[in-house]
C-alpha atoms as a PDB file:
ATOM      1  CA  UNK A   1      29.985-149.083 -30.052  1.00  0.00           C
ATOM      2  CA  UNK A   2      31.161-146.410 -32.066  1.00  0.00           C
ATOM      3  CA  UNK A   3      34.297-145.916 -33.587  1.00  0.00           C
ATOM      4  CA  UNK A   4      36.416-142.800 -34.544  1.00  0.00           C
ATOM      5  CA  UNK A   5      37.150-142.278 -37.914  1.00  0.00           C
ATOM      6  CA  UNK A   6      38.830-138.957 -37.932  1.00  0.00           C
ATOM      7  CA  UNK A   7      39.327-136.993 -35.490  1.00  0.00           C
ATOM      8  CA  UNK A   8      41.555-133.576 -36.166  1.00  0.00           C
ATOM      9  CA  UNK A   9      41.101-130.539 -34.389  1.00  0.00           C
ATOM     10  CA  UNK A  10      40.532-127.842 -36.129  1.00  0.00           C
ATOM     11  CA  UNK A  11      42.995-125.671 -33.921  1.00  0.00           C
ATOM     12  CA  UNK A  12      44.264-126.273 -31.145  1.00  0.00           C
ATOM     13  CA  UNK A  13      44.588-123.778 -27.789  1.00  0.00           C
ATOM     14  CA  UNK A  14      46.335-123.888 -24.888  1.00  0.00           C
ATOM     15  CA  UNK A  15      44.973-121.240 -22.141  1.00  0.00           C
ATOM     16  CA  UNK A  16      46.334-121.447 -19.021  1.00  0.00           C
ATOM     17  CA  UNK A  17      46.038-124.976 -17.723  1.00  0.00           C
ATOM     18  CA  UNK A  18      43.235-126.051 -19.951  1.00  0.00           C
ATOM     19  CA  UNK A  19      43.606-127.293 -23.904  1.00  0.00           C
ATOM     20  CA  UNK A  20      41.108-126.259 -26.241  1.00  0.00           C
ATOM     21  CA  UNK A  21      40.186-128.603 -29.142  1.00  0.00           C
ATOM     22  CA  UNK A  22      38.023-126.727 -31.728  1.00  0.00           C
ATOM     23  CA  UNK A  23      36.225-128.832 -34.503  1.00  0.00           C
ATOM     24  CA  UNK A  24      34.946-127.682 -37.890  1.00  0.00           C
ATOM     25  CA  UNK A  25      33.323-129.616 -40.399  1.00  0.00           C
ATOM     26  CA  UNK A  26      35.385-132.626 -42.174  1.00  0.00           C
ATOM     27  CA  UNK A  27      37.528-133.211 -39.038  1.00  0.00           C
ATOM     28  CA  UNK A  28      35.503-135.339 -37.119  1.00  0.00           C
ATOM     29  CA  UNK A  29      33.672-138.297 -37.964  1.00  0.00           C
ATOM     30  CA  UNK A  30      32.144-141.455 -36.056  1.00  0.00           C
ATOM     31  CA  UNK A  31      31.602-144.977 -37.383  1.00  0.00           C
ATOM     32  CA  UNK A  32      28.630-146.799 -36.424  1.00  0.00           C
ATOM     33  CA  UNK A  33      28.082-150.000 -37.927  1.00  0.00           C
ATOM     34  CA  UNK A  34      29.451-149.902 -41.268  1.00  0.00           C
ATOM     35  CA  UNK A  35      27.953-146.238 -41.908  1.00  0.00           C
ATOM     36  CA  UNK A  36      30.196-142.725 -41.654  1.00  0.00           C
ATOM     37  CA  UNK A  37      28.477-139.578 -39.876  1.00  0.00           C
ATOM     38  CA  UNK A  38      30.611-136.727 -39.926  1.00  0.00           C
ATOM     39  CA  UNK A  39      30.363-134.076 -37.555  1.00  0.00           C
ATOM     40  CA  UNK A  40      28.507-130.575 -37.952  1.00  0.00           C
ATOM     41  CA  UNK A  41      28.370-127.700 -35.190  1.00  0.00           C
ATOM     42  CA  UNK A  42      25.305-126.718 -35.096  1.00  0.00           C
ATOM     43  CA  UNK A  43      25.364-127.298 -31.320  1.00  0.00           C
ATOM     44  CA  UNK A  44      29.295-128.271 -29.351  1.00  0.00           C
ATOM     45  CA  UNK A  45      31.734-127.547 -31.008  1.00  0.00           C
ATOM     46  CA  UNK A  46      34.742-127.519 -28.572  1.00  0.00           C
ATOM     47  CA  UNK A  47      36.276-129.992 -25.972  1.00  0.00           C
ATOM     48  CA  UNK A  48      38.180-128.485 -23.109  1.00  0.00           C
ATOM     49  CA  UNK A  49      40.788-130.907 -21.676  1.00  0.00           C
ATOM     50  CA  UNK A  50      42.564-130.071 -17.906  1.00  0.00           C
ATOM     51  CA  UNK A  51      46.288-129.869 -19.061  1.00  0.00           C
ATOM     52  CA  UNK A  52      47.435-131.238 -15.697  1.00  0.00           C
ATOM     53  CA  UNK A  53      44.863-134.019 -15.189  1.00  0.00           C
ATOM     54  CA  UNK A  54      44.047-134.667 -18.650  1.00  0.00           C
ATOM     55  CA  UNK A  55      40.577-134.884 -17.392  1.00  0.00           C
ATOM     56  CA  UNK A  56      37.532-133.400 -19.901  1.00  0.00           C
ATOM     57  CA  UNK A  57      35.939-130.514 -18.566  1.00  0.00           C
ATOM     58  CA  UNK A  58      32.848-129.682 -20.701  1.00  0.00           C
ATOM     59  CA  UNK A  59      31.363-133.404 -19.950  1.00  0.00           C
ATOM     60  CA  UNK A  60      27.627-131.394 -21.621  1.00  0.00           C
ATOM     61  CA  UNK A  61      28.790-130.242 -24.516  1.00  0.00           C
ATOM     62  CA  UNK A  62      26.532-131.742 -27.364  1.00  0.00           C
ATOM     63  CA  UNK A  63      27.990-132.932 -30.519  1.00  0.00           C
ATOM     64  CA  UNK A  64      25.861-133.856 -33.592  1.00  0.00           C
ATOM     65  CA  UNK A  65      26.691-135.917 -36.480  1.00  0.00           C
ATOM     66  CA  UNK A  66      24.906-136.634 -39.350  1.00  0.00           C
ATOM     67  CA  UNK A  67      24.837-138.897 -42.328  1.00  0.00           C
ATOM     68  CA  UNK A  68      22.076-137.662 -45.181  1.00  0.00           C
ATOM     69  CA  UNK A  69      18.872-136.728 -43.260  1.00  0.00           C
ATOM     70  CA  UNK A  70      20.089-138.919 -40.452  1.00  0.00           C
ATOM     71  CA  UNK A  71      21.903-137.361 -37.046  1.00  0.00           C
ATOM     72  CA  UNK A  72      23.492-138.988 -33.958  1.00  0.00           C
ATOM     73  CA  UNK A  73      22.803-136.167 -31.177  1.00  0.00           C
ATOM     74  CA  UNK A  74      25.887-136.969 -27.938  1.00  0.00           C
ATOM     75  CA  UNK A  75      26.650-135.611 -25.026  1.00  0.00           C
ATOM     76  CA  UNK A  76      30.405-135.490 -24.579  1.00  0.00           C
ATOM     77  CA  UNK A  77      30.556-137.552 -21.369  1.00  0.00           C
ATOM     78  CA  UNK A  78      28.242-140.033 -23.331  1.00  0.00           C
ATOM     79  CA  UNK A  79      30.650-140.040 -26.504  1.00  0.00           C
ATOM     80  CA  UNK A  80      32.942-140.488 -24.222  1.00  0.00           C
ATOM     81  CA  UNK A  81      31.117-143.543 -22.681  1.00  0.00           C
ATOM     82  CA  UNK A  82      30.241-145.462 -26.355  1.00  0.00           C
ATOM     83  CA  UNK A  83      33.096-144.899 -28.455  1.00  0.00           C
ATOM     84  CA  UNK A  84      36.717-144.652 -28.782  1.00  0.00           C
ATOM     85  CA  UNK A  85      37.656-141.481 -28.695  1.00  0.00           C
ATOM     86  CA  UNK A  86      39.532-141.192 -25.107  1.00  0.00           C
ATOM     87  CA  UNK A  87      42.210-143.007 -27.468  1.00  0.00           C
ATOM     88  CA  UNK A  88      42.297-140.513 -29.898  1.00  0.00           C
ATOM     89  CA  UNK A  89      42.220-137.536 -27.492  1.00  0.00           C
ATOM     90  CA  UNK A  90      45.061-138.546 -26.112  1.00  0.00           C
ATOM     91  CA  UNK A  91      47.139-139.083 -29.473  1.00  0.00           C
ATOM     92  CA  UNK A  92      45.865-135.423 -29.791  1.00  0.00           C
ATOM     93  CA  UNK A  93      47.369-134.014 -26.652  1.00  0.00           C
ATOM     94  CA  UNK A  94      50.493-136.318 -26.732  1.00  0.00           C
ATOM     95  CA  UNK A  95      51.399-134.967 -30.339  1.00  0.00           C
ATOM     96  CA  UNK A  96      50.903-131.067 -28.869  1.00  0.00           C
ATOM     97  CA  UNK A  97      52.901-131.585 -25.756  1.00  0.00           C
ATOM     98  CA  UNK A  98      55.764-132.904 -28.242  1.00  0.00           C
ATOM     99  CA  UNK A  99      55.205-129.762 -30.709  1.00  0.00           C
ATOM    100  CA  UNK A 100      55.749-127.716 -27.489  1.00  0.00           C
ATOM    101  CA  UNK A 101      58.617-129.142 -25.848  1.00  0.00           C
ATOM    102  CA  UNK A 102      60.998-129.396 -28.945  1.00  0.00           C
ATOM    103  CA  UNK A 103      59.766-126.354 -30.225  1.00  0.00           C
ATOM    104  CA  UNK A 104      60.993-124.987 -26.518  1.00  0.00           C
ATOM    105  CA  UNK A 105      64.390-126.686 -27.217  1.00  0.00           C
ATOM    106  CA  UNK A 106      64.463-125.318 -30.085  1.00  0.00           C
ATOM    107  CA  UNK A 107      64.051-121.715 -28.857  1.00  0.00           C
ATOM    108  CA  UNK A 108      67.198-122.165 -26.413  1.00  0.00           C
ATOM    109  CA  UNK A 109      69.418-123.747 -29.055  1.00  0.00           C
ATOM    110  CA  UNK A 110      68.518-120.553 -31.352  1.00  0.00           C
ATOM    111  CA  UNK A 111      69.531-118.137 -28.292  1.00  0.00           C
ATOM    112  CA  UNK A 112      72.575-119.961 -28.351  1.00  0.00           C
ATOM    113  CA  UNK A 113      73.444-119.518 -31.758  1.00  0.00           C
ATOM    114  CA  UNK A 114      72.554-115.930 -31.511  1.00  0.00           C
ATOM    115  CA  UNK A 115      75.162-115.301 -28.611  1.00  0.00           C
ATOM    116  CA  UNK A 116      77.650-117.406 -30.647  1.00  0.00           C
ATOM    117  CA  UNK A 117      77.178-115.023 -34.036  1.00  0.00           C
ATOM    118  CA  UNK A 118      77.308-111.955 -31.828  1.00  0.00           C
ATOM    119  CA  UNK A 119      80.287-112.809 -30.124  1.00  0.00           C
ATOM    120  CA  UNK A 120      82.166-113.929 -33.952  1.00  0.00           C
ATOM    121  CA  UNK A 121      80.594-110.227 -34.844  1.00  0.00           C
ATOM    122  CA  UNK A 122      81.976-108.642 -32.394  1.00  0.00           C
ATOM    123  CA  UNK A 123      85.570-110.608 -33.015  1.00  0.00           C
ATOM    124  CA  UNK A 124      85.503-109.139 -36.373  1.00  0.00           C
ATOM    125  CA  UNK A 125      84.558-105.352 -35.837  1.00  0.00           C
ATOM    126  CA  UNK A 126      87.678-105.462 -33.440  1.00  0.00           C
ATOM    127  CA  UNK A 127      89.752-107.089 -36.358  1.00  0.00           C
ATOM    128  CA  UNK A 128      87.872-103.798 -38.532  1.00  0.00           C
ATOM    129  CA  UNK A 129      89.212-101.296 -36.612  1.00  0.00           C
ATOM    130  CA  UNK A 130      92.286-102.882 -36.432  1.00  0.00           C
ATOM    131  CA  UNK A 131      93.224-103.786 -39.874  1.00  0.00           C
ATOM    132  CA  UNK A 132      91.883 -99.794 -40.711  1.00  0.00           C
ATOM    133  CA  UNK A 133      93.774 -98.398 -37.851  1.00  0.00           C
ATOM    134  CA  UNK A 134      90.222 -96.880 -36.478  1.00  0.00           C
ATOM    135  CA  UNK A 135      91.881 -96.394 -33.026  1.00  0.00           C
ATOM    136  CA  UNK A 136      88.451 -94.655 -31.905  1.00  0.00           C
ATOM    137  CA  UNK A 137      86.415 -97.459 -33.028  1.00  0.00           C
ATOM    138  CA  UNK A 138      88.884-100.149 -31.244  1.00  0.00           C
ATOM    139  CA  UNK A 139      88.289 -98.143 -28.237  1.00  0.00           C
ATOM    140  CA  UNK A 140      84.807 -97.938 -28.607  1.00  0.00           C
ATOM    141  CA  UNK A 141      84.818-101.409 -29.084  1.00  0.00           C
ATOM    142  CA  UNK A 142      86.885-101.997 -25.958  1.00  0.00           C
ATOM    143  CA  UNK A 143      84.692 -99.802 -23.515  1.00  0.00           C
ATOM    144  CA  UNK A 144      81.551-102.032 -24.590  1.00  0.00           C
ATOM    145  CA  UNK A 145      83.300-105.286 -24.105  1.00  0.00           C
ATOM    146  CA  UNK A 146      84.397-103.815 -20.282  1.00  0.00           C
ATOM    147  CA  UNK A 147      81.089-102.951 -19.729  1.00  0.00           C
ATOM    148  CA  UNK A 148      78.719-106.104 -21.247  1.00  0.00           C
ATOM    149  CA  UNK A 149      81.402-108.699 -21.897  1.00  0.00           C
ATOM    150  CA  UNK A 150      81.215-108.354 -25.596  1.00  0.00           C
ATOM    151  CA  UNK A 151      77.541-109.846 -25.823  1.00  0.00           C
ATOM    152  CA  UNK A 152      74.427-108.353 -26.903  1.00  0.00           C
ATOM    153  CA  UNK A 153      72.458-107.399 -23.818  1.00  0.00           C
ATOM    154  CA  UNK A 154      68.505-108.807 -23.511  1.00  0.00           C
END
């Protein structure tokens, strides 16, 4: 059997409902035995995982690893078959979907930050126009709150 040593995609791309894993040089190697062959694309260099069914798609693709003069010449499916790397696909994947989803959280906690600052803006161009007796700013001021509620609109 072989075993995974490292396995880090070189980027990472999400298209539509598939996941692209893209592998250079020094991100992927295999153990066999007690030797190290690390990974050159000279042939695949990609593997495409269904984002809903988590499923590989480009079973074919050929991946080739060498140590010295020496290469081990897969098929994905067959990698797939005689070493470990289903495991480490999936860390892969988990640790994007996790990227994703706070970084999606964080993107509606920083909207509402943004409404809260316009809103204390707003607050204190009112208290402007009032402390400087800017009676056509106030009013200004006034007519866009009527209209938009005193928020920025989208």
């Amino acid at each position: 059997m072989l075993l995974v040593q490292l396995m880090k995609p070189f980027y990472t791309q999400l298209e539509g409902d598939r996941i692209k894993l893209v592998f250079a040089y020094q991100y992927f190697s295999l153990r066999k035995d007690d030797e190290l062959f690390d990974f050159i694309p000279v042939e695949g260099k990609e593997i495409i995982v269904n984002a809903n069914s988590l499923q590989v798609e480009n079973l074919s693709e050929v991946f080739v690893f060498q140590k010295g003069n020496r290469f081990i010449r897969l098929p994905l499916y067959q990698l797939l078959l005689v070493s470990d790397i289903h495991v480490h696909l999936q860390t892969i994947i988990n640790s994007n979907n996790n990227v994703e989803e706070s970084s999606s959280m964080l993107l509606e906690g920083t909207k509402e930050i943004i409404k809260q600052l316009e809103k204390e803006n707003f607050e204190r161009m009112i208290d402007y126009a009032l402390l400087h007796k800017d009676a056509a700013l106030f009013k200004e001021l006034q007519q866009y709150k009527d209209t938009y509620g005193g928020h920025h609109v989208d």
